[in-house]
N, C-alpha and C. Protein backbone atom coordinates (compact mmCIF):
# COMPACT_ATOMS: atom_id res chain seq x y z
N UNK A 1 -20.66 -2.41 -3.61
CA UNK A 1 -19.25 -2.40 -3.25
C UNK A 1 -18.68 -3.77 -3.60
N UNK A 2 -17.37 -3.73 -4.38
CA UNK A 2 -17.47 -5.09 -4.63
C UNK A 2 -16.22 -5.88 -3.43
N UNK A 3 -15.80 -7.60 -3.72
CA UNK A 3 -15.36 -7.92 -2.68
C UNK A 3 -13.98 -7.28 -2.44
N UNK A 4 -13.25 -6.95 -3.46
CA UNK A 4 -11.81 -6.87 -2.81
C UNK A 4 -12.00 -5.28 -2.02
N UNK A 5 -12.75 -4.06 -2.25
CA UNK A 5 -13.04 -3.34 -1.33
C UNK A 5 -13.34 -4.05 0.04
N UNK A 6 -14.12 -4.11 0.64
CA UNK A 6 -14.08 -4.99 1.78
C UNK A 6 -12.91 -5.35 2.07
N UNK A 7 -11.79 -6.59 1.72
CA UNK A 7 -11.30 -7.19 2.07
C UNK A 7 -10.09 -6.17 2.28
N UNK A 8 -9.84 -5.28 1.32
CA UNK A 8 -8.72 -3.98 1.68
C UNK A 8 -9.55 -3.13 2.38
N UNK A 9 -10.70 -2.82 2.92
CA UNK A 9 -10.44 -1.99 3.72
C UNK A 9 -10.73 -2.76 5.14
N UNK A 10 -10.87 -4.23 5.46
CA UNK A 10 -9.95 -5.04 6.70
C UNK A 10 -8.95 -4.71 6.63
N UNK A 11 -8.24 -5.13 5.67
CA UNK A 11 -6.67 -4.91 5.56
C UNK A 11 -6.56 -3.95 6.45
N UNK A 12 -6.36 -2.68 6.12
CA UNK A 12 -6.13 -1.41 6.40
C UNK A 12 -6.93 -0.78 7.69
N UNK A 13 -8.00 -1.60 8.07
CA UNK A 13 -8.76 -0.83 9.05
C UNK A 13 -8.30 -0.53 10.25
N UNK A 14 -8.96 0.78 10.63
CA UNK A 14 -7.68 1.48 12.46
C UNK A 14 -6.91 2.62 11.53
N UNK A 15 -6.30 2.23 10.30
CA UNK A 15 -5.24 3.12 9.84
C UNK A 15 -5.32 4.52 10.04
N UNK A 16 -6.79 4.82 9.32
CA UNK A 16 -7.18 6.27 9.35
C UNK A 16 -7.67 6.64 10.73
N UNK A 17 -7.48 6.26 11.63
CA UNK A 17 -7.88 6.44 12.78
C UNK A 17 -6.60 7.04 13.38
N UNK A 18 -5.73 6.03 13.59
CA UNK A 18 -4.13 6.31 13.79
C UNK A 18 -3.78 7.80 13.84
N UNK A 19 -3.28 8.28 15.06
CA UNK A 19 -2.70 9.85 15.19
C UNK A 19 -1.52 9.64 13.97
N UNK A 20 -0.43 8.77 13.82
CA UNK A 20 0.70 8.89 13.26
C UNK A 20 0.74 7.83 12.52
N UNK A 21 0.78 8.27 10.96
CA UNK A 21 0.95 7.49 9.86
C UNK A 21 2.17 7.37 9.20
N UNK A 22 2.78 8.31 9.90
CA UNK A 22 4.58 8.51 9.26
C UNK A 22 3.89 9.48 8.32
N UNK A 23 4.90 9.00 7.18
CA UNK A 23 5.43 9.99 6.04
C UNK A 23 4.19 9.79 5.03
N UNK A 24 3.36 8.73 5.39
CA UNK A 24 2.07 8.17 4.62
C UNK A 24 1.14 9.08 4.60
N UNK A 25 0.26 8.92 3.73
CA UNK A 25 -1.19 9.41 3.67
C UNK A 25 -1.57 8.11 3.90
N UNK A 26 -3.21 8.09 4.00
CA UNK A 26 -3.86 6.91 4.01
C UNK A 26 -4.02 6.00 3.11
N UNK A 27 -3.57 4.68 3.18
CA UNK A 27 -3.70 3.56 2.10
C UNK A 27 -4.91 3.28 1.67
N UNK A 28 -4.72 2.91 0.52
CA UNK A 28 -5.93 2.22 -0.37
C UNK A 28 -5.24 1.20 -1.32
N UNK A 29 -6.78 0.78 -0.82
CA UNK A 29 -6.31 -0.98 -1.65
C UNK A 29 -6.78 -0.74 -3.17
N UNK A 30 -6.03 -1.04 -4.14
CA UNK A 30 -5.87 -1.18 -5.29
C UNK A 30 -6.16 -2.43 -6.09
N UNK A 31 -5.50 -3.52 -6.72
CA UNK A 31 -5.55 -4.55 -7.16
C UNK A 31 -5.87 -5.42 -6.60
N UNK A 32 -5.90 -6.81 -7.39
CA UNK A 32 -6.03 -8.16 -6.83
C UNK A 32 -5.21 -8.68 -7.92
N UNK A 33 -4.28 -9.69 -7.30
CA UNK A 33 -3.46 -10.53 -8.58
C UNK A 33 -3.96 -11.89 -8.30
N UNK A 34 -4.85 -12.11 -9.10
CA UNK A 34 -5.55 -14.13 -8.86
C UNK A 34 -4.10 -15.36 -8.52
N UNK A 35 -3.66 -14.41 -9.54
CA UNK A 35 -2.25 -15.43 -9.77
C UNK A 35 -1.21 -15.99 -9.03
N UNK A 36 -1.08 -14.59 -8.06
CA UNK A 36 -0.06 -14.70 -6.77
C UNK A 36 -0.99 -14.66 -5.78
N UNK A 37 -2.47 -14.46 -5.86
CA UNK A 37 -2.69 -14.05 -4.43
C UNK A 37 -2.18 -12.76 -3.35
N UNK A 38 -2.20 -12.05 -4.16
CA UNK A 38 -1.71 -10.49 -3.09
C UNK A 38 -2.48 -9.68 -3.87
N UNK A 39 -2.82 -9.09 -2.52
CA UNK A 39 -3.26 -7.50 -3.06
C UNK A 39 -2.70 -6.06 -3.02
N UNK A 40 -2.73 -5.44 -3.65
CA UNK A 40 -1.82 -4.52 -4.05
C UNK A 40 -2.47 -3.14 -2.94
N UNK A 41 -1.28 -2.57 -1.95
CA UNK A 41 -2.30 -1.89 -1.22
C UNK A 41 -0.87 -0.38 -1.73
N UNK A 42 -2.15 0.83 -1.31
CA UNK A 42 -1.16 1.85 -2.15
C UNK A 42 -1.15 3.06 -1.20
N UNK A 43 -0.22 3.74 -0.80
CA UNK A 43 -0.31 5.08 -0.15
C UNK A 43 0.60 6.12 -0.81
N UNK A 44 0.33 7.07 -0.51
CA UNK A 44 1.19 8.20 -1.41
C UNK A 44 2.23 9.06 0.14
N UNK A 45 2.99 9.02 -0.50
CA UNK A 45 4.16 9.74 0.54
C UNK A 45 4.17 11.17 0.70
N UNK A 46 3.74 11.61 1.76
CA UNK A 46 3.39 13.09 1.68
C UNK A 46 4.53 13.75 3.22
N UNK A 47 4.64 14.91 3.59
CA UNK A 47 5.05 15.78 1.77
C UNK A 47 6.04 14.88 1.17
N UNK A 48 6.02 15.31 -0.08
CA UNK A 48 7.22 14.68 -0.76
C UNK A 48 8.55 15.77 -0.67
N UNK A 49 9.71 14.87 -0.91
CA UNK A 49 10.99 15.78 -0.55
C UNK A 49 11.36 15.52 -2.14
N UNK A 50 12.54 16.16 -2.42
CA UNK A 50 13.48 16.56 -3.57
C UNK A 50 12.95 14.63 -4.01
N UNK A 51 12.96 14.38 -5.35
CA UNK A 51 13.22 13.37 -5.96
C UNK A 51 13.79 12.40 -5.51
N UNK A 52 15.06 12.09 -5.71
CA UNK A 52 16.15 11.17 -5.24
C UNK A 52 16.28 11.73 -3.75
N UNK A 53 15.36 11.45 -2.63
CA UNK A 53 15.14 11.68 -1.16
C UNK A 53 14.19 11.17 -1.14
N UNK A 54 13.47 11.05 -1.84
CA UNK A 54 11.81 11.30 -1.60
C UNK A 54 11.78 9.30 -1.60
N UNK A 55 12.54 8.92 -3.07
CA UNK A 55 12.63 7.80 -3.25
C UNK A 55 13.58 7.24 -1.97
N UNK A 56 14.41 7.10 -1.72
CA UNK A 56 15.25 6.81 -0.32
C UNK A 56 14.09 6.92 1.00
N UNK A 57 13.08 8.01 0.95
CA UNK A 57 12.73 7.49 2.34
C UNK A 57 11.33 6.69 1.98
N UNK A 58 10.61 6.41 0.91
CA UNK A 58 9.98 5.62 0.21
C UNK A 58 10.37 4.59 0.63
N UNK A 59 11.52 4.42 0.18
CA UNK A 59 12.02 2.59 0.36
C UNK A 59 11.87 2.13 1.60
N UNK A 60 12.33 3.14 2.81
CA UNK A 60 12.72 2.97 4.14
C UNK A 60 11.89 3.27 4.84
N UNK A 61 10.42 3.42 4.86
CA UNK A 61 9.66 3.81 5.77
C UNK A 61 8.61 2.84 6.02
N UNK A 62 8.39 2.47 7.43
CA UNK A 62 7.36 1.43 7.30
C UNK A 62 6.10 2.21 7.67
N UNK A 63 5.03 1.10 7.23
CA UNK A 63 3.77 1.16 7.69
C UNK A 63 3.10 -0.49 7.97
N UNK A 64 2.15 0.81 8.62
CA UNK A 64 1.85 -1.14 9.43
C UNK A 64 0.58 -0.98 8.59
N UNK A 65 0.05 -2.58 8.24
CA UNK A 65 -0.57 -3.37 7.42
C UNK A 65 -1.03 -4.04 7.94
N UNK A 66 -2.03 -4.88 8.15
CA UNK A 66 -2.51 -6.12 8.67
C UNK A 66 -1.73 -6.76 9.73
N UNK A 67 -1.69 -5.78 10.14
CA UNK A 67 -0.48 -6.13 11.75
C UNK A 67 0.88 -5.99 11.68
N UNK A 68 1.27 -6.05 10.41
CA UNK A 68 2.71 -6.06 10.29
C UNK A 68 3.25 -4.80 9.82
N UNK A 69 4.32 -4.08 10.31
CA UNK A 69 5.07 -3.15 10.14
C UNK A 69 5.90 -3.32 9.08
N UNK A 70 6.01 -2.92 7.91
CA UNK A 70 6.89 -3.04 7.00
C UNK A 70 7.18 -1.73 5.65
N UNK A 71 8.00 -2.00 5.48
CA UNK A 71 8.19 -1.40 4.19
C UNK A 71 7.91 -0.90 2.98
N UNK A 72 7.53 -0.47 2.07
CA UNK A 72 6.87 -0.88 0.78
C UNK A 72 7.81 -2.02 0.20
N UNK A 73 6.79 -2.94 -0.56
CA UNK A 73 7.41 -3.97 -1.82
C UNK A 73 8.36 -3.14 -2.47
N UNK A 74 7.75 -2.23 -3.12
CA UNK A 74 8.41 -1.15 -3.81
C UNK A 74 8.02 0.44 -4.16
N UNK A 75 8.40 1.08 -4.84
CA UNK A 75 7.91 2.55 -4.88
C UNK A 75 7.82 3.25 -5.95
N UNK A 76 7.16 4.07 -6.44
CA UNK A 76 6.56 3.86 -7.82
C UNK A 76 6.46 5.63 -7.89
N UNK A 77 6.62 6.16 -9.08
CA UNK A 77 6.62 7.79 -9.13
C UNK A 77 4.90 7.41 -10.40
N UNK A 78 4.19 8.95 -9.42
CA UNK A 78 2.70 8.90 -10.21
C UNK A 78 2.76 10.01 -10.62
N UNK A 79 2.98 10.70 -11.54
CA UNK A 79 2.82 12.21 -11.82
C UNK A 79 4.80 12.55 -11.49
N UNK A 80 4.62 13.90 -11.66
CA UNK A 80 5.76 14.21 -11.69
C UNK A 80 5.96 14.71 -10.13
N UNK A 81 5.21 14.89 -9.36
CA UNK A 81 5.67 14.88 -8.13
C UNK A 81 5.00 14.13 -6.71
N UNK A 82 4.47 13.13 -7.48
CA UNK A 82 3.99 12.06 -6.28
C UNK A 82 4.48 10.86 -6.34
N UNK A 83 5.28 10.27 -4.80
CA UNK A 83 5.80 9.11 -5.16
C UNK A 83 4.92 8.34 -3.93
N UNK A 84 4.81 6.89 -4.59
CA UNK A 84 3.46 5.82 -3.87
C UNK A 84 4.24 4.48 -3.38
N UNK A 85 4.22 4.34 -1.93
CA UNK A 85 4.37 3.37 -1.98
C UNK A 85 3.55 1.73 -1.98
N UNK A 86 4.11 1.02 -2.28
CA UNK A 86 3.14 -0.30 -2.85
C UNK A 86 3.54 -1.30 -2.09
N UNK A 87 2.74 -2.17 -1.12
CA UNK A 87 2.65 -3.25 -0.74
C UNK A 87 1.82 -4.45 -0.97
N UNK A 88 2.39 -5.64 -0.75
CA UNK A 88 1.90 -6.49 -1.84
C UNK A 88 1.68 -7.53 -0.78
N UNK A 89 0.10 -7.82 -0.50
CA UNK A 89 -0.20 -8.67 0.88
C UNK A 89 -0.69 -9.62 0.48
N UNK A 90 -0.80 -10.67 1.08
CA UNK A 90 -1.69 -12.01 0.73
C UNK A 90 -3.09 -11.75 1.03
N UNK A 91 -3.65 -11.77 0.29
CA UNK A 91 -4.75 -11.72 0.45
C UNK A 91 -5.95 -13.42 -0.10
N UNK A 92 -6.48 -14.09 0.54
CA UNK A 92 -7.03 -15.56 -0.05
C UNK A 92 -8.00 -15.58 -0.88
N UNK A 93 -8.77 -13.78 -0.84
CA UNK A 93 -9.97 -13.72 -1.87
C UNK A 93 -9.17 -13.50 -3.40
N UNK A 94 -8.14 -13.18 -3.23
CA UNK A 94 -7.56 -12.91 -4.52
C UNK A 94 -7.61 -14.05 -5.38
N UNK A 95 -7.18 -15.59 -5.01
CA UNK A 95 -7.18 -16.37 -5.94
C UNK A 95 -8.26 -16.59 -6.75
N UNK A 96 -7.96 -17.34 -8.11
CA UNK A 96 -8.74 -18.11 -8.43
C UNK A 96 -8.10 -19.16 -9.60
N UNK A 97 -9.23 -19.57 -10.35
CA UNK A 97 -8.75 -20.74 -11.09
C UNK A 97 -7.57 -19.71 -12.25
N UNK A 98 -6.53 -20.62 -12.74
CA UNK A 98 -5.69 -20.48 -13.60
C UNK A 98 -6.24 -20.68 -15.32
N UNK A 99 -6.10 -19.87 -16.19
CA UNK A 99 -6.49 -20.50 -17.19
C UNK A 99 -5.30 -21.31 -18.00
């Protein structure tokens, strides 16, 4: 298993436990950006509503993260009828040297 598993599923841990996730499915951690230091954590919005709804409550729905209740960064269409939202956390294993 490598490290940023681990470190996203701290992130996220309790989640799947949680009776009420909102409009979420369960997150998964995705990326690491060395550069910024965040990791890219991802859930898919279920059910999804009409398109232009689906995106509106995307934007507006929080989930809690590493303690904090928030929003997605932003929201992203995967296929033609799944929309994901993306949060973008600090994470300290992410860095490293710059080339």
């Amino acid at each position: 298993m490598s490290i940023w598993v681990d470190v996203a599923a701290s992130l996220i841990a309790g989640l799947t436990g949680q009776a009420d996730l909102g409009p979420w499915a369960a997150p998964q951690g995705e990326s690491c950006d060395r550069f910024t230091g965040k990791r890219r954590i991802a859930a898919e919005l279920v059910p999804a509503a009409p398109r232009e709804r689906s995106l509106r409550i995307c934007r507006a729905a929080p989930l809690e993260l590493a303690g904090r209740a928030a929003p997605p960064d932003y929201c992203e269409r995967r296929g033609r009828d799944e929309i994901y939202g993306v949060w973008l956390l600090p994470d300290p294993s992410c860095t490293g040297p710059r080339l």
